[in-house]
Protein backbone atom coordinates (compact mmCIF):
# COMPACT_ATOMS: atom_id res chain seq x y z
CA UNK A 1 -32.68 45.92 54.87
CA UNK A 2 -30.93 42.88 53.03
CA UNK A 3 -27.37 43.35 53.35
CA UNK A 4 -26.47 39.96 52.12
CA UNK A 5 -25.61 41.77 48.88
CA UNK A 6 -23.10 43.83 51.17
CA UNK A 7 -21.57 40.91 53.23
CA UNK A 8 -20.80 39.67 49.77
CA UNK A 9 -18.73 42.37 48.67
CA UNK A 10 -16.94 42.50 51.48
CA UNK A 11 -15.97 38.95 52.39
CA UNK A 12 -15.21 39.10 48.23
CA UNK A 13 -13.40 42.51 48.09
CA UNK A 14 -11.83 42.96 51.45
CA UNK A 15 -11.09 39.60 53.50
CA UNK A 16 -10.29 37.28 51.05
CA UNK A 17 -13.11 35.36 49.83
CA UNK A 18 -14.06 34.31 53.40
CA UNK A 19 -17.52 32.62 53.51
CA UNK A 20 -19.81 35.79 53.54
CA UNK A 21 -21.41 33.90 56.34
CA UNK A 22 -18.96 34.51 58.60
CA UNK A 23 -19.19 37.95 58.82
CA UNK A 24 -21.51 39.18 61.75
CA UNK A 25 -23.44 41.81 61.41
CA UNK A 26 -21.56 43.85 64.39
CA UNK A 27 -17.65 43.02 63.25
CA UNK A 28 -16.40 46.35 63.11
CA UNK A 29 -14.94 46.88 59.58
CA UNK A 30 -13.59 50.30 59.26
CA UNK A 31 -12.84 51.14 63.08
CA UNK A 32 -10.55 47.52 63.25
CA UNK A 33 -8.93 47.92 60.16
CA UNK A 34 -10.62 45.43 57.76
CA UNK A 35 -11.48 48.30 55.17
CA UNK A 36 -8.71 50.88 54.71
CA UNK A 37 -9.76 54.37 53.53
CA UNK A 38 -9.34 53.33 49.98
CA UNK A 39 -11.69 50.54 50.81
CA UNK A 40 -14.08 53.18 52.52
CA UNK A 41 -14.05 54.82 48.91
CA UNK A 42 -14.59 51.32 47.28
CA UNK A 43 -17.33 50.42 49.72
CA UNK A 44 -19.40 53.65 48.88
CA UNK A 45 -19.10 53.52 45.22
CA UNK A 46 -20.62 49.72 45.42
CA UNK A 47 -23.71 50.86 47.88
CA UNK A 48 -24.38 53.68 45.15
CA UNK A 49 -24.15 51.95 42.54
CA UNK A 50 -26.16 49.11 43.75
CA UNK A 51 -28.83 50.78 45.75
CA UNK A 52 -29.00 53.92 43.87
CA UNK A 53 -28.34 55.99 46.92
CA UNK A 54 -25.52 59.11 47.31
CA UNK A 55 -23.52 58.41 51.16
CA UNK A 56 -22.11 61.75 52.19
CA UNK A 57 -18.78 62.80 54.26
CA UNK A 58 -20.39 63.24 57.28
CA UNK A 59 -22.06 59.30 56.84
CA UNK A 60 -18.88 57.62 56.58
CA UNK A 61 -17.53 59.90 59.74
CA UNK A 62 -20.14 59.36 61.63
CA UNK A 63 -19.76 55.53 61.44
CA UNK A 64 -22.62 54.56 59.28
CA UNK A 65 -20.39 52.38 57.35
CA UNK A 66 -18.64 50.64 60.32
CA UNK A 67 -20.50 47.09 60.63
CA UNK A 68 -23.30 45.83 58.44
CA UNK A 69 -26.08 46.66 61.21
CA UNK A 70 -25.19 50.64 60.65
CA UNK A 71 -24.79 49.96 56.67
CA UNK A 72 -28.34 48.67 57.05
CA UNK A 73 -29.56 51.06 58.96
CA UNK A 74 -28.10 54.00 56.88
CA UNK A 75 -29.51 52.01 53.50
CA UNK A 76 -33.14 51.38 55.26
CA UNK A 77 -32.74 55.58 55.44
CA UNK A 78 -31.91 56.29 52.52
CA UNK A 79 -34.51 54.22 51.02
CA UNK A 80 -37.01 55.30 52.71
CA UNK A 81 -36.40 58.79 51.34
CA UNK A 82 -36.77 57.59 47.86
């Protein structure tokens, strides 16, 4: 999966317009602190809405959202199931 459209948002939404770029695919993002749990809530309602997919509780507990590698992994899932 192509998260470029995810290392957007987040460089956009949650560190200040830092050059998407810069964000590797293993920076930890909810486990360091760089999305807060209202940020977890923002983050989910973007990957739905963009990749018509539903993330459930136990996802975003389990870590699937924590660096871009797992948010690929977990989208590559979900679209496969489609």
């Amino acid at each position: 999966m192509n998260v470029d459209p995810v290392r957007e948002f987040i460089a956009r939404e949650f560190l200040g317009g830092t050059d998407p770029a810069a964000l590797e695919s293993t920076t930890p993002l909810i486990s360091s602190g760089v999305i807060d749990s209202v940020g977890t809530l923002r983050l989910v309602l973007f990957l739905e809405e963009t990749f018509a997919v539903e993330i459930g509780a136990t996802e975003i507990a389990d870590g699937a959202l924590d660096t871009l590698a797992a948010i690929g992994l977990l989208l590559d899932t979900k679209l496969a199931g489609k």
